[in-house]
Protein backbone atom coordinates (compact mmCIF):
# COMPACT_ATOMS: atom_id res chain seq x y z
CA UNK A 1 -42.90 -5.96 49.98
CA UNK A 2 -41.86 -6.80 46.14
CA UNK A 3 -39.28 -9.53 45.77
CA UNK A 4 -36.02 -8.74 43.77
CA UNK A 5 -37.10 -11.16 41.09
CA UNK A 6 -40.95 -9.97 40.69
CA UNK A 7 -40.71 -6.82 38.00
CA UNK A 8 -42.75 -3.21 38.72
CA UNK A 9 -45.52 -1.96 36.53
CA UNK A 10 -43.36 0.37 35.27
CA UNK A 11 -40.95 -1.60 34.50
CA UNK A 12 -43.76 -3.95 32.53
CA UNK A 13 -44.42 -1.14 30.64
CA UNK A 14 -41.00 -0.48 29.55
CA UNK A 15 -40.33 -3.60 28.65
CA UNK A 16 -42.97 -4.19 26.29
CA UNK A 17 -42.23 -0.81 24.73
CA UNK A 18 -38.98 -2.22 24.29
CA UNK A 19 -39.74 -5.24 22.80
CA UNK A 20 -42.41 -3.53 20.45
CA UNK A 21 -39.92 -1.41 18.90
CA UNK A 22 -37.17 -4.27 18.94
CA UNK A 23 -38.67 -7.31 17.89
CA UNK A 24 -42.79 -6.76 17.67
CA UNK A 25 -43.21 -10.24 15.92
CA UNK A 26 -41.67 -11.98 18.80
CA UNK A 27 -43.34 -9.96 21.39
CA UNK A 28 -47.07 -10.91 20.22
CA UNK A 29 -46.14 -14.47 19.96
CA UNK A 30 -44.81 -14.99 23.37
CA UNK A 31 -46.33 -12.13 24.95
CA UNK A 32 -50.29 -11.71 25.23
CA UNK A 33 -50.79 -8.57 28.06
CA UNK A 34 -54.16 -7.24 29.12
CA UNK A 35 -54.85 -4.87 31.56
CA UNK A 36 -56.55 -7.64 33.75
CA UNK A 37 -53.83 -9.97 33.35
CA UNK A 38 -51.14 -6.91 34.02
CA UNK A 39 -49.87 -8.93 37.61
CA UNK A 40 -49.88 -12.12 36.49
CA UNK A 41 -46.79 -13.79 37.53
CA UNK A 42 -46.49 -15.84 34.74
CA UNK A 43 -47.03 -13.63 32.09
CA UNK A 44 -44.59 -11.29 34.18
CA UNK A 45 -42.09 -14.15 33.88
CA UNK A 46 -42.40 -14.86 30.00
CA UNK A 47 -42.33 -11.19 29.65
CA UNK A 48 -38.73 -11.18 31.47
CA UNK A 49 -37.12 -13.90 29.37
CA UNK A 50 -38.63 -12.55 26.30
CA UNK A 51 -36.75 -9.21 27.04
CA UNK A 52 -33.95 -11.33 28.16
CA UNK A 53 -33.17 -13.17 24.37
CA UNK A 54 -33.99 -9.45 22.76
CA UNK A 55 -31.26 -8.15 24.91
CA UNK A 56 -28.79 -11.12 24.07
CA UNK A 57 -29.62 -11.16 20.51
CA UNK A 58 -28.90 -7.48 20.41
CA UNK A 59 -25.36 -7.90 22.40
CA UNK A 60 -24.48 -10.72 19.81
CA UNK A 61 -25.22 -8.55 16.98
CA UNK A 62 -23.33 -5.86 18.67
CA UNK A 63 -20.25 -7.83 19.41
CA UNK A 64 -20.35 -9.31 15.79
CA UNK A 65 -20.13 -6.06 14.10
CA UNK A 66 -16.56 -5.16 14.62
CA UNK A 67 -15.98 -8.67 13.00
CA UNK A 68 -17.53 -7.94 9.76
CA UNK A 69 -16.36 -4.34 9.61
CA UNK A 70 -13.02 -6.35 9.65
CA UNK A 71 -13.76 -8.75 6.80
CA UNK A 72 -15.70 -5.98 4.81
CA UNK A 73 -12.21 -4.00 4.73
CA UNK A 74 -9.74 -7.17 3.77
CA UNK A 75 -12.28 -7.82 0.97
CA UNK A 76 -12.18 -4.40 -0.11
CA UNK A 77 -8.14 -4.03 0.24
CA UNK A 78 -8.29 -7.66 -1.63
CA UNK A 79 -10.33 -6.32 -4.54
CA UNK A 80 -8.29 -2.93 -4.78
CA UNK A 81 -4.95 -4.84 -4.75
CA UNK A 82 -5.92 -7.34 -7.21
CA UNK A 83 -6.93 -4.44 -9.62
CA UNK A 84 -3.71 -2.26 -9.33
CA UNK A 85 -1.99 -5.78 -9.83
CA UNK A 86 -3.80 -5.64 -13.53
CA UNK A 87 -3.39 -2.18 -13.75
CA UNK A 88 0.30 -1.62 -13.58
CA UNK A 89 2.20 -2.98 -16.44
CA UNK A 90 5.53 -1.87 -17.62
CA UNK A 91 4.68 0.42 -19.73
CA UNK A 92 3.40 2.05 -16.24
CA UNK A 93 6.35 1.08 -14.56
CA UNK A 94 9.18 2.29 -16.76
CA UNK A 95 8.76 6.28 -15.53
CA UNK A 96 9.42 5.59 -12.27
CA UNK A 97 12.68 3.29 -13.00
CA UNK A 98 15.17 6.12 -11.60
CA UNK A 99 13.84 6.17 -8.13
CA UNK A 100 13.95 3.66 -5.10
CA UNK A 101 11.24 0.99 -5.23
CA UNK A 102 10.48 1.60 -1.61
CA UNK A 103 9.30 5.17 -2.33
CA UNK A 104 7.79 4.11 -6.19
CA UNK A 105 5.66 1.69 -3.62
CA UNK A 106 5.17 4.16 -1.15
CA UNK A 107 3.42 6.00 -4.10
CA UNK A 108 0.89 3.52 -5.12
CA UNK A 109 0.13 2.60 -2.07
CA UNK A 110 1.39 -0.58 -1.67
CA UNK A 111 3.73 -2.92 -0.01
CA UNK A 112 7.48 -3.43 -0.99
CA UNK A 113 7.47 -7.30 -1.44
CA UNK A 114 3.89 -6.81 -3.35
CA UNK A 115 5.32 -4.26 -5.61
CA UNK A 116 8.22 -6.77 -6.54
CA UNK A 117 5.56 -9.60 -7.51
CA UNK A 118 4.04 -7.14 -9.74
CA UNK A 119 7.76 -6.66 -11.67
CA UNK A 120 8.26 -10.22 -11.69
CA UNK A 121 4.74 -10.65 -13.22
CA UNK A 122 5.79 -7.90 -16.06
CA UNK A 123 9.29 -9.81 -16.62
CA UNK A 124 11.38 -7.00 -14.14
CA UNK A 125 13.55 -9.41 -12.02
CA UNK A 126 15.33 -6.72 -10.85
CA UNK A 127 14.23 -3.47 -9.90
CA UNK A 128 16.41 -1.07 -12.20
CA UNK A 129 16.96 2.24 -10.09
CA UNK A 130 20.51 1.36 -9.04
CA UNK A 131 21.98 0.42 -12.11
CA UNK A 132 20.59 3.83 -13.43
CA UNK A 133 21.97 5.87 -10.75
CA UNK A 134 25.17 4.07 -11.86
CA UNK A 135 25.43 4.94 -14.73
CA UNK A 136 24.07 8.75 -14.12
CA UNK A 137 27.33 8.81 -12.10
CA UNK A 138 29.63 7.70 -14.62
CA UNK A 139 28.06 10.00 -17.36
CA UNK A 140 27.99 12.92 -15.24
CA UNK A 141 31.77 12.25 -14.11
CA UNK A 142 32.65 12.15 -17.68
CA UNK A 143 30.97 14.82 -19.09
CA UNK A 144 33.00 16.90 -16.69
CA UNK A 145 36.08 15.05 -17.49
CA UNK A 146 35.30 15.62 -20.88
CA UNK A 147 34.67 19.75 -20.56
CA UNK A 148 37.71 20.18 -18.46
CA UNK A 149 40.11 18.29 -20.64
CA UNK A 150 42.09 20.28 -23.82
CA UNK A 151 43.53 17.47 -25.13
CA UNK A 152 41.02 16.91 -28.69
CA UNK A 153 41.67 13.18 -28.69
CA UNK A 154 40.26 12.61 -25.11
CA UNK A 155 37.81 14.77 -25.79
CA UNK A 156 36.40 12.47 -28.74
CA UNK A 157 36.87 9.55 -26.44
CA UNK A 158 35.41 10.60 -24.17
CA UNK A 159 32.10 11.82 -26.07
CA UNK A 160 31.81 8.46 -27.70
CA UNK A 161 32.16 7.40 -23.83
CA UNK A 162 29.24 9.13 -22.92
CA UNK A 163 27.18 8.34 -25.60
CA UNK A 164 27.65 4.62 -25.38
CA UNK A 165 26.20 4.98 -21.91
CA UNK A 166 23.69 7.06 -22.47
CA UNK A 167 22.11 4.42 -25.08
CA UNK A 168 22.90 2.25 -22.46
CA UNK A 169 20.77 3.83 -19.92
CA UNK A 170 18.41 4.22 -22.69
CA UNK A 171 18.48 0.12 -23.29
CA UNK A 172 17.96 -0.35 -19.25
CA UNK A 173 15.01 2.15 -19.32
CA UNK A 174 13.65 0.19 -22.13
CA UNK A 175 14.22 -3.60 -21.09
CA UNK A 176 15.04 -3.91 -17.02
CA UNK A 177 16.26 -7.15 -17.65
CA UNK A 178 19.35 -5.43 -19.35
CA UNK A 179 20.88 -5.45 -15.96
CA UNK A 180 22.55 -8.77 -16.34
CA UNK A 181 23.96 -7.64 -19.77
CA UNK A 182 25.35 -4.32 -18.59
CA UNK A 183 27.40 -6.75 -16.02
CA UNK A 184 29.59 -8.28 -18.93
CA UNK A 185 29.50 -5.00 -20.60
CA UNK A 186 32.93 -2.84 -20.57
CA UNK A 187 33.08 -0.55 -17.65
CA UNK A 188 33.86 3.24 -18.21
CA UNK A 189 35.90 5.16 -15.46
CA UNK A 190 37.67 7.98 -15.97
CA UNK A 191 41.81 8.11 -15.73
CA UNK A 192 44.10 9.00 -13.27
CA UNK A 193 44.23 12.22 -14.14
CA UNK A 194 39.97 12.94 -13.94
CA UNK A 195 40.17 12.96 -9.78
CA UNK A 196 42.88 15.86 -10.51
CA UNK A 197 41.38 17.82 -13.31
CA UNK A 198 37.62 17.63 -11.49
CA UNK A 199 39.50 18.72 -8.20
CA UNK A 200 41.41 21.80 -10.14
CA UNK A 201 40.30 25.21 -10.00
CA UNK A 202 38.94 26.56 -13.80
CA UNK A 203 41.81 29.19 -13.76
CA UNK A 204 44.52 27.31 -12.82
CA UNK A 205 43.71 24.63 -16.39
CA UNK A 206 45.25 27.63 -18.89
CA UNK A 207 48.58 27.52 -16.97
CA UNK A 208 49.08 23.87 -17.91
C-alpha cells in the first residue's frame, strides 16, 4: 500500500515534465533521474521539493503581477499628465474661456484641481467663464434695450454701452487676470424702464 507522502510513477513523470518546461536549469541541477533510480525515495523526495519552489516561485510571480500592472499605469498616467501640463498654455486655453472649467477639464481629460494648477502656472488665477457669462448678459440685455427704445439719445448711449463691454469682454478673453480690474470698473444695467420695455409686446411700443 503507497503512503500519502510517497509520489506515483505517474506522477514522477509529470513532474519532471513540469519542471522541464518550467525551469530546465534547475531541474538538471537538483534532479538526476534514471530509469534504475526511478523509485528511489530520495531522489523521489528532491524531486517533490524541487516541484515545490517551481510552484511557489510561479505563485509569487503570479501574485506580483497585478502589482506592477498597477505601477506600470501610475507611471504612464504620470508621464501623460506631465506632458499635457507642458502642452496647454494660454494661448490653448483662451478658446475655451466661455465655458465651465469642470466641463473644459472634463474635455482634456483631467481633474478639476489639476486643471486649475495648470492656469495658475500660465498666470490665470481665476478661471474667467463667469465673468464672461456676465457680461454676455448685460450686452445681450442692452442690445435689446437698445432696439426697443425710440428715444435717439438712449439709443447712442446705449450703443457706446455695449461697445465698452464688448472690448471689455474682448480685454478678459485676452488677459484672465482682467477680472480684478473689471471689479472697479463702472457697472452697466439698464433703467427702470428696460424690465418694462423688454416685457412689452412689439405692437403695443407705436402707441406710446
Amino acid at each position: 500500500m503507497v503512503t500519502p507522502n510517497i509520489m506515483s510513477d505517474k506522477e514522477m513523470e509529470a513532474s519532471i515534465s513540469l519542471l522541464h518546461m518550467m525551469q530546465p536549469s534547475e531541474f538538471i541541477t537538483n534532479v538526476t533521474l534514471s530509469k534504475g533510480y526511478a523509485t528511489d525515495s530520495e531522489n523521489r523526495d528532491v524531486l517533490h521539493y524541487s516541484l515545490m519552489k517551481v510552484v511557489a516561485k510561479q505563485a509569487s510571480y503570479e501574485l506580483s503581477l497585478p502589482r506592477v500592472v498597477t505601477q506600470k499605469k501610475s507611471q504612464q498616467r504620470g508621464a501623460r499628465l506631465t506632458a499635457l501640463s507642458r502642452e496647454l498654455t494660454l494661448e490653448k486655453l483662451r478658446p475655451h474661456f466661455d465655458r465651465p472649467i469642470v466641463e473644459v477639464a472634463r474635455e482634456f481629460g483631467i481633474c478639476t484641481t489639476f486643471l486649475k494648477k495648470i492656469c495658475r502656472r500660465c498666470g490665470i488665477k481665476r478661471w474667467p467663464h463667469r465673468q464672461i457669462r456676465s457680461l454676455n448678459r448685460t450686452i445681450q440685455m442692452l442690445e435689446q434695450v437698445e432696439s426697443a427704445t425710440t428715444n435717439p439719445e438712449e439709443k447712442a448711449r446705449y450703443k457706446t454701452q455695449i461697445e465698452e463691454l464688448k472690448d471689455k469682454q474682448r480685454a478678459v478673453m485676452e488677459d484672465p487676470d482682467a477680472n480684478g480690474k473689471l471689479k472697479r470698473m463702472k457697472k452697466y444695467a439698464a433703467p427702470k424702464r428696460a424690465t418694462e420695455i423688454m416685457s412689452t409686446p412689439t405692437g403695443s411700443l407705436s402707441c406710446r
